[in-house]
Protein backbone atom coordinates (compact mmCIF):
# COMPACT_ATOMS: atom_id res chain seq x y z
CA UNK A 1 20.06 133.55 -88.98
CA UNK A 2 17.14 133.52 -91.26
CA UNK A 3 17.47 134.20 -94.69
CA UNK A 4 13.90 135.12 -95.01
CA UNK A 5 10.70 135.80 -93.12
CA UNK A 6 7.77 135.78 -94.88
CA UNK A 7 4.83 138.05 -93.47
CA UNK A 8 0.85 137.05 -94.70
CA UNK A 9 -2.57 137.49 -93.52
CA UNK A 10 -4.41 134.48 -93.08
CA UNK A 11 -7.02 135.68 -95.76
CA UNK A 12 -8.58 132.09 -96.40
CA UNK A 13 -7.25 128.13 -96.24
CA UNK A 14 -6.55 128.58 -100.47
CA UNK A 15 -4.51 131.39 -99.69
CA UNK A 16 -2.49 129.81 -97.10
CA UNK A 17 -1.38 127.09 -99.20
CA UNK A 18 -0.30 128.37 -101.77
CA UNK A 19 1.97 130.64 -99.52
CA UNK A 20 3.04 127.26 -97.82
CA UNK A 21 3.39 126.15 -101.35
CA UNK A 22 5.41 129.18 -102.28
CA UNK A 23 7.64 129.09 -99.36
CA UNK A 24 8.43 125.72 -99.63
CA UNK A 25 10.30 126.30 -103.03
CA UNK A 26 12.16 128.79 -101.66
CA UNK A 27 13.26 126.34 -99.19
CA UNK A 28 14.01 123.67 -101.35
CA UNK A 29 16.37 126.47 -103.11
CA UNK A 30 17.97 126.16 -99.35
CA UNK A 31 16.95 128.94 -97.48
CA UNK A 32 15.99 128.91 -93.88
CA UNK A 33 12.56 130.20 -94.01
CA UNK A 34 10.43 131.76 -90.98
CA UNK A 35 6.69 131.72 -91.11
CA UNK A 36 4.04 131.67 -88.89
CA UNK A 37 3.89 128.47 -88.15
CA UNK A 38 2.73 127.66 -84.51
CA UNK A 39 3.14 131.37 -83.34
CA UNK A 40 0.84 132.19 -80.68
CA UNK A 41 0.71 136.31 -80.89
CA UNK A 42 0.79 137.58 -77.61
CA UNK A 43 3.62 134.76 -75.73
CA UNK A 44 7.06 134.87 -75.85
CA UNK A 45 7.16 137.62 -78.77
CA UNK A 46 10.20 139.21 -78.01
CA UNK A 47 12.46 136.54 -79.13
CA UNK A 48 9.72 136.18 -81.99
CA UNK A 49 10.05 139.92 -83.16
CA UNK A 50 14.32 139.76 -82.89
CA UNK A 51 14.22 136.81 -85.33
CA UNK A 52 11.69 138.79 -87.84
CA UNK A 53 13.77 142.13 -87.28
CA UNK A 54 16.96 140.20 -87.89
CA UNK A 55 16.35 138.08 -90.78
CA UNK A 56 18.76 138.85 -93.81
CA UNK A 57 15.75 139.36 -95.67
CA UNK A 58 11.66 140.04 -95.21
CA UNK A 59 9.29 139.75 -98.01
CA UNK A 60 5.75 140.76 -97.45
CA UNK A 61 2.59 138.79 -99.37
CA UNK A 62 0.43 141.34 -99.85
CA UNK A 63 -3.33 140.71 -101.08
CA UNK A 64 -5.99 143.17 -100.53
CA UNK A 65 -6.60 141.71 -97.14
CA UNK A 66 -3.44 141.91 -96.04
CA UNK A 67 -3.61 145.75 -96.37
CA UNK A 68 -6.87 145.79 -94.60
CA UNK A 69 -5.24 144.17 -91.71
CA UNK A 70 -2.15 146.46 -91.67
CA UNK A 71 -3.96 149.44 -91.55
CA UNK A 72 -7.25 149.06 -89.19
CA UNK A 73 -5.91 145.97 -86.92
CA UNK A 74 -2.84 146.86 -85.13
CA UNK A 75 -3.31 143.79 -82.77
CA UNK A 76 -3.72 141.32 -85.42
CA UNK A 77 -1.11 138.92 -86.44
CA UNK A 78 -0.81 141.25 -89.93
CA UNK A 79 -0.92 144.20 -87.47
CA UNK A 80 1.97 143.36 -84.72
CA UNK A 81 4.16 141.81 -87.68
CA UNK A 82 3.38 145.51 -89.60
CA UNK A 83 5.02 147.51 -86.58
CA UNK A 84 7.88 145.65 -85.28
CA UNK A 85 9.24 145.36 -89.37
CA UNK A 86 8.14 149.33 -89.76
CA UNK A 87 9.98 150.15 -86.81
CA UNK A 88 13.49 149.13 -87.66
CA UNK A 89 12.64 149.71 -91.56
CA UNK A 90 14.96 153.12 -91.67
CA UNK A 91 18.11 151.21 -90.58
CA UNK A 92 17.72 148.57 -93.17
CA UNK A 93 19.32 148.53 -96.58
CA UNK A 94 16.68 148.95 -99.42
CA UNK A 95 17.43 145.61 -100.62
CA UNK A 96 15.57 144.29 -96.96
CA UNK A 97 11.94 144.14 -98.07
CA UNK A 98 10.42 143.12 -100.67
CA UNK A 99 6.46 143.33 -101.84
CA UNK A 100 4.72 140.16 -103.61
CA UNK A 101 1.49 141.15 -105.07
CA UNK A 102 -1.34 138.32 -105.47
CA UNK A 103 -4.93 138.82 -105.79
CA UNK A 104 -3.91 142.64 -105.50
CA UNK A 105 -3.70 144.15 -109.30
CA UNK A 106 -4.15 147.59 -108.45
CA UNK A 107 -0.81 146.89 -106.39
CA UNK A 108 -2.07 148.44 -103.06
CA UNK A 109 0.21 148.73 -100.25
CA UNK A 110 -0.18 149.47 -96.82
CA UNK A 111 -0.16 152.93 -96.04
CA UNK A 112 3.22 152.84 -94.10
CA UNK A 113 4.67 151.82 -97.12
CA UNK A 114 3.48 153.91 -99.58
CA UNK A 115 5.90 156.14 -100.09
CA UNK A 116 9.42 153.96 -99.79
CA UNK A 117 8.64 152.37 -102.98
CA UNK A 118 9.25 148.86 -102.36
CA UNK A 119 10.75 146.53 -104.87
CA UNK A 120 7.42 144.59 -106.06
CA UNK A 121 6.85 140.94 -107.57
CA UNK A 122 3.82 140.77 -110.01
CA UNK A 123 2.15 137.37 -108.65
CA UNK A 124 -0.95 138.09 -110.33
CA UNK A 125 -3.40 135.65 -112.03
CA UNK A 126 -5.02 137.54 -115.06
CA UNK A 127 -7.39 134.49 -116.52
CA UNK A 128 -8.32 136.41 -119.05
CA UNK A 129 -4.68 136.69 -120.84
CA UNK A 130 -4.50 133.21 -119.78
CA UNK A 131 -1.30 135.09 -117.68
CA UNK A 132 -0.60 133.16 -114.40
CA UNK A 133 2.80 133.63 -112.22
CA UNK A 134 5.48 130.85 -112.52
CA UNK A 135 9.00 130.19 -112.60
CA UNK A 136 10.09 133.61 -114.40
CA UNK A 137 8.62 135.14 -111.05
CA UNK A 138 10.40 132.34 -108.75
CA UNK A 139 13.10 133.14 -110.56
CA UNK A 140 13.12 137.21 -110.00
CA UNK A 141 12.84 136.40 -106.11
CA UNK A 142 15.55 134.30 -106.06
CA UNK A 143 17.62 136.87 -107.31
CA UNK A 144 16.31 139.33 -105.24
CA UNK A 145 16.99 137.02 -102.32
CA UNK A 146 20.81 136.84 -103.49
CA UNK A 147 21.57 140.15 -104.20
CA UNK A 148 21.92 139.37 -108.32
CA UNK A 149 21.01 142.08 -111.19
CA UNK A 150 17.81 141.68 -112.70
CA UNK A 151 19.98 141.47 -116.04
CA UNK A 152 19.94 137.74 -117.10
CA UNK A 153 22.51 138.30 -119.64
CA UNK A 154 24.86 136.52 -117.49
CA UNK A 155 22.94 134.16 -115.90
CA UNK A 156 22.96 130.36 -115.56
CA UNK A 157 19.61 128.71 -116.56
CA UNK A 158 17.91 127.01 -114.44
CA UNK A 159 18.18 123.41 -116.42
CA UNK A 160 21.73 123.90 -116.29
CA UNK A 161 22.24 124.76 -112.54
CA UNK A 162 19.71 121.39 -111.72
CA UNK A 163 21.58 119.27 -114.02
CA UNK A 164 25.01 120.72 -111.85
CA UNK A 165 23.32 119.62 -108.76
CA UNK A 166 22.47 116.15 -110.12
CA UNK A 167 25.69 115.44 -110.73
CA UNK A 168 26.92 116.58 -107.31
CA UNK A 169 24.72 114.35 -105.39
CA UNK A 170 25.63 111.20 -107.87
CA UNK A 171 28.59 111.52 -106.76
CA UNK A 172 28.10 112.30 -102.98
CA UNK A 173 26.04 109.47 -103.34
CA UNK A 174 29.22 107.20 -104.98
CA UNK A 175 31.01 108.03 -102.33
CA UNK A 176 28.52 107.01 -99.54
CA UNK A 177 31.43 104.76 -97.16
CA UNK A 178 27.50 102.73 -96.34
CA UNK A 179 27.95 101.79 -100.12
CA UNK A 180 31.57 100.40 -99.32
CA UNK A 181 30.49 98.43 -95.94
CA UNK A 182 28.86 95.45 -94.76
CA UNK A 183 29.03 94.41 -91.42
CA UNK A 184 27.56 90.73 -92.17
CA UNK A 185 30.36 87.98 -91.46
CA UNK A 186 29.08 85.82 -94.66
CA UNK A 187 27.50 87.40 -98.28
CA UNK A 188 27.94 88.24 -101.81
CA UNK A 189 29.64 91.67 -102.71
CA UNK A 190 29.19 93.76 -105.82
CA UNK A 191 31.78 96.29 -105.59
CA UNK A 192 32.90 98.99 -107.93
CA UNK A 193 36.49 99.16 -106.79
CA UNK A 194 37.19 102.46 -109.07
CA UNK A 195 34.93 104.38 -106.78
CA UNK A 196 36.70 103.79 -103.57
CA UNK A 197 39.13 102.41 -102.09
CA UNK A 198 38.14 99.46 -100.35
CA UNK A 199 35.14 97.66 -99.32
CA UNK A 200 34.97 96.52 -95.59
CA UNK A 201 33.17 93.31 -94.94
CA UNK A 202 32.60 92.20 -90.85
CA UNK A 203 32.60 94.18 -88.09
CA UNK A 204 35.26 94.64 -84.38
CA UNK A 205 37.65 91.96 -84.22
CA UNK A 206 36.42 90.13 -87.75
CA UNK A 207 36.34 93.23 -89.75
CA UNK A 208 38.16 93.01 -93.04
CA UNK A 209 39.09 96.10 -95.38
CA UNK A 210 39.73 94.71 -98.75
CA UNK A 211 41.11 96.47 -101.25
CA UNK A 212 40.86 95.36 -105.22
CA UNK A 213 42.21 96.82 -108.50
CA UNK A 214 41.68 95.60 -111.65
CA UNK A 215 43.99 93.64 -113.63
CA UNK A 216 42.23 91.79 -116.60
CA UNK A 217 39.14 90.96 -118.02
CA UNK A 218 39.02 87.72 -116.01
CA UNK A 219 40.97 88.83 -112.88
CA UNK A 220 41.77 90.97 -110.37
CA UNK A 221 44.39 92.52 -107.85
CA UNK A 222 43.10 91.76 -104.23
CA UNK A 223 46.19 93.79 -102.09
CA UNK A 224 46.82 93.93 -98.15
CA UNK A 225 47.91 97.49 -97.76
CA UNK A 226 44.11 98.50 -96.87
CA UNK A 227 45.02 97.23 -93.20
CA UNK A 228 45.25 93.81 -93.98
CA UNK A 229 48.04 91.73 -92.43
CA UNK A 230 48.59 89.36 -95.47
CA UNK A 231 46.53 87.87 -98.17
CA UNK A 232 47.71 84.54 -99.97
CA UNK A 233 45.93 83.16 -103.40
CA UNK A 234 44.18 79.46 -102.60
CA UNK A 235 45.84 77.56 -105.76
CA UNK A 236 43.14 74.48 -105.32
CA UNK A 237 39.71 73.90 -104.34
CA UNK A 238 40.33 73.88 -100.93
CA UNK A 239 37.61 72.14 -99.43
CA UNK A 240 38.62 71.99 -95.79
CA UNK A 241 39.02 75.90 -94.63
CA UNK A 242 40.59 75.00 -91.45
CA UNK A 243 43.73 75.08 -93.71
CA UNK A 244 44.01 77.55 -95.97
CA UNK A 245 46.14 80.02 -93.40
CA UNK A 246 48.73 77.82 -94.97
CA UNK A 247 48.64 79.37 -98.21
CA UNK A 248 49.53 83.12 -96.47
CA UNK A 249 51.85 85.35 -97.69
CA UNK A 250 53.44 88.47 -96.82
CA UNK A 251 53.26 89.95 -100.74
CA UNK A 252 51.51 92.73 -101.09
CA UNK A 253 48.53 91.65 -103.59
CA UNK A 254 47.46 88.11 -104.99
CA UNK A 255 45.87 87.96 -108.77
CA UNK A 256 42.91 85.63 -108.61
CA UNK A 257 40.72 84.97 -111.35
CA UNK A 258 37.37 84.49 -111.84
CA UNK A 259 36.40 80.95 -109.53
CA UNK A 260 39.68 81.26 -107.53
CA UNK A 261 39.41 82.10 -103.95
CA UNK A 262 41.96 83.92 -101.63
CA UNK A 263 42.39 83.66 -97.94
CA UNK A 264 42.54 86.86 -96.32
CA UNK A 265 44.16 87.64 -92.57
CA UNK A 266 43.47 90.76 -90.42
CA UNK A 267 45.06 92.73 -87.90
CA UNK A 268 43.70 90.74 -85.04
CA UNK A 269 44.93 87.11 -86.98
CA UNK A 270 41.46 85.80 -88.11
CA UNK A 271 40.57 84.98 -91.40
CA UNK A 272 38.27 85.20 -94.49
CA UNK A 273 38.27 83.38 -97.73
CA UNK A 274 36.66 85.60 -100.89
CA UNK A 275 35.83 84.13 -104.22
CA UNK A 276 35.78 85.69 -107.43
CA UNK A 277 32.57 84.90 -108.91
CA UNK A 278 32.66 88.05 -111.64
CA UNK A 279 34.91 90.55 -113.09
CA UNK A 280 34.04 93.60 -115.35
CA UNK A 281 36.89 95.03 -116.84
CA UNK A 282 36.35 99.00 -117.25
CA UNK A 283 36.23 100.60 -120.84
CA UNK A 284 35.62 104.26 -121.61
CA UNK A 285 35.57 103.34 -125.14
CA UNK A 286 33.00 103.38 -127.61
CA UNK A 287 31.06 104.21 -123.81
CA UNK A 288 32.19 104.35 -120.43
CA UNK A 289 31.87 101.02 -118.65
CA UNK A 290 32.60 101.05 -114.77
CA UNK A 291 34.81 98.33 -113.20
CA UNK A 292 33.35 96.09 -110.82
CA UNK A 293 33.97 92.92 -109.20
CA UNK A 294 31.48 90.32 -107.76
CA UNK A 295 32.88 88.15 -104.91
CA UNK A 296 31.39 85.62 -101.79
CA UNK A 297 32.93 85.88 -98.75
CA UNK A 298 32.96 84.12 -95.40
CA UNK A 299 34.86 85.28 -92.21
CA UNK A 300 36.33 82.17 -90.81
CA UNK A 301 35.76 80.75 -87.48
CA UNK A 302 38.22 78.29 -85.81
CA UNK A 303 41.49 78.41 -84.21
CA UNK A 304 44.42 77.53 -86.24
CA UNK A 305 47.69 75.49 -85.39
């Protein structure tokens, strides 16, 4: 359903934007907004009209033109919009419809309205008090919109709700699985092992969940219980990889430090050997510090014996 339908006359290309303008705060505050857009008065209205009609709320932008419309052209877009929302007006609650004023200071209204006494929003310019509508009038839509007092005593400031909403998405964003994932069978991996659980290198057959905790400021816990079938810590330079499936183990973590490599086998019985190439230890003291570790990897192809 729509949470609002906005009804405007087209009174010049100025006006029009800065009703797109407007509207398109109100959506960023989330609602679904209905507008114009590419309605072509006179085809497939019906549905058009149900969707005004039915909108949670409606919230007319009334300049001086717009009244002009409403009153003298019934078959205008102003017009047809004016008698489908007067016609089901009576079985609305009063909170419905709304009234924002712009270029309109006397506050006219269209006659059908005159006497239901609308709730009104001042949108005004009045240069010469250097008085110009802004977020105090955003602001008393809003909470028209949602049904809230005009009494701010109790309100949440705006600052505060965006720096709320910040937050959220940082850590939406944190917990992104495409920021724990990558399906190349050979790269370098920064991964911040505090904010998930495991990062999964490869992809079908030579995919590898690994999963890491920390352990000191020069090492790290690499364990198999993320799906992997064992893991076993490469004591030497091991230069030829075909094998290092010897050094397997069914434990349940290895402790590598920094330069040592581990050989890694998955549920299908191929292999990948990681090196630790950097570990940050996490601190939340004198500031917080996030733990991370830095590792190469390479998903292993050969059969082995």
């Amino acid at each position: 359903m729509t949470d609002l339908f906005i009804s405007y006359a087209w009174t010049s290309f100025e006006h029009r934007e800065w009703v797109r303008l407007f509207a398109s705060q109100l959506h960023l505050l989330g609602y679904k907004i209905k507008i114009d857009e590419s309605v072509e008065y006179g085809s497939s209205l019906s549905g058009f009209m149900r969707e005004v009609t039915d909108s949670k709320h409606v919230l007319l932008i009334v300049d001086e033109n717009y009244v002009e419309r409403a009153n003298t052209l019934p078959n205008s877009g102003v017009g047809l919009e004016t008698k489908w929302i007067s016609s089901v007006y009576n079985n609305k609650p009063s909170t419905w419809l709304s009234v924002l004023f712009v270029k309109n200071s006397t506050h006219k209204l269209p006659k059908w309205l005159n006497s239901k006494n609308p709730k009104g929003f001042d949108f005004n310019s009045y240069q010469e008090k250097n008085n110009f509508p802004g977020s105090a009038q955003i602001d008393s839509v809003w909470r028209w919109i949602e049904g809230l007092s005009a009494d701010k005593s109790n309100s949440t400031s705006w600052a505060e709700l965006r720096k709320r909403a910040a937050r959220l998405e940082r850590i939406d964003v944190l917990r992104d699985p495409a920021n724990y994932a990558n399906p190349a069978l050979k790269g370098n991996i920064k991964f911040y092992h505090n904010d998930n659980r495991c990062f999964t290198i490869g992809h079908g057959e030579y995919e590898f969940r690994i999963s890491f905790s920390a352990r000191s400021s020069t090492g790290v816990y690499v364990h198999r219980d993320s799906g992997l079938k064992a893991v076993g810590l490469i004591p030497t330079q091991e230069n030829d990889l075909r094998f290092v499936y010897a050094f397997l183990t069914p434990s349940r973590s290895v402790e590598p430090d920094k330069g040592q490599s581990v050989v890694l086998m998955n549920a299908d019985g191929n292999l990948c050997v990681i090196t630790i190439e950097e570990v940050q230890y996490g601190s939340s003291s004198p500031e917080y510090v996030r733990s991370y570790v830095k590792f190469s990897y390479e998903v292993l192809f050969f059969e082995t014996n």
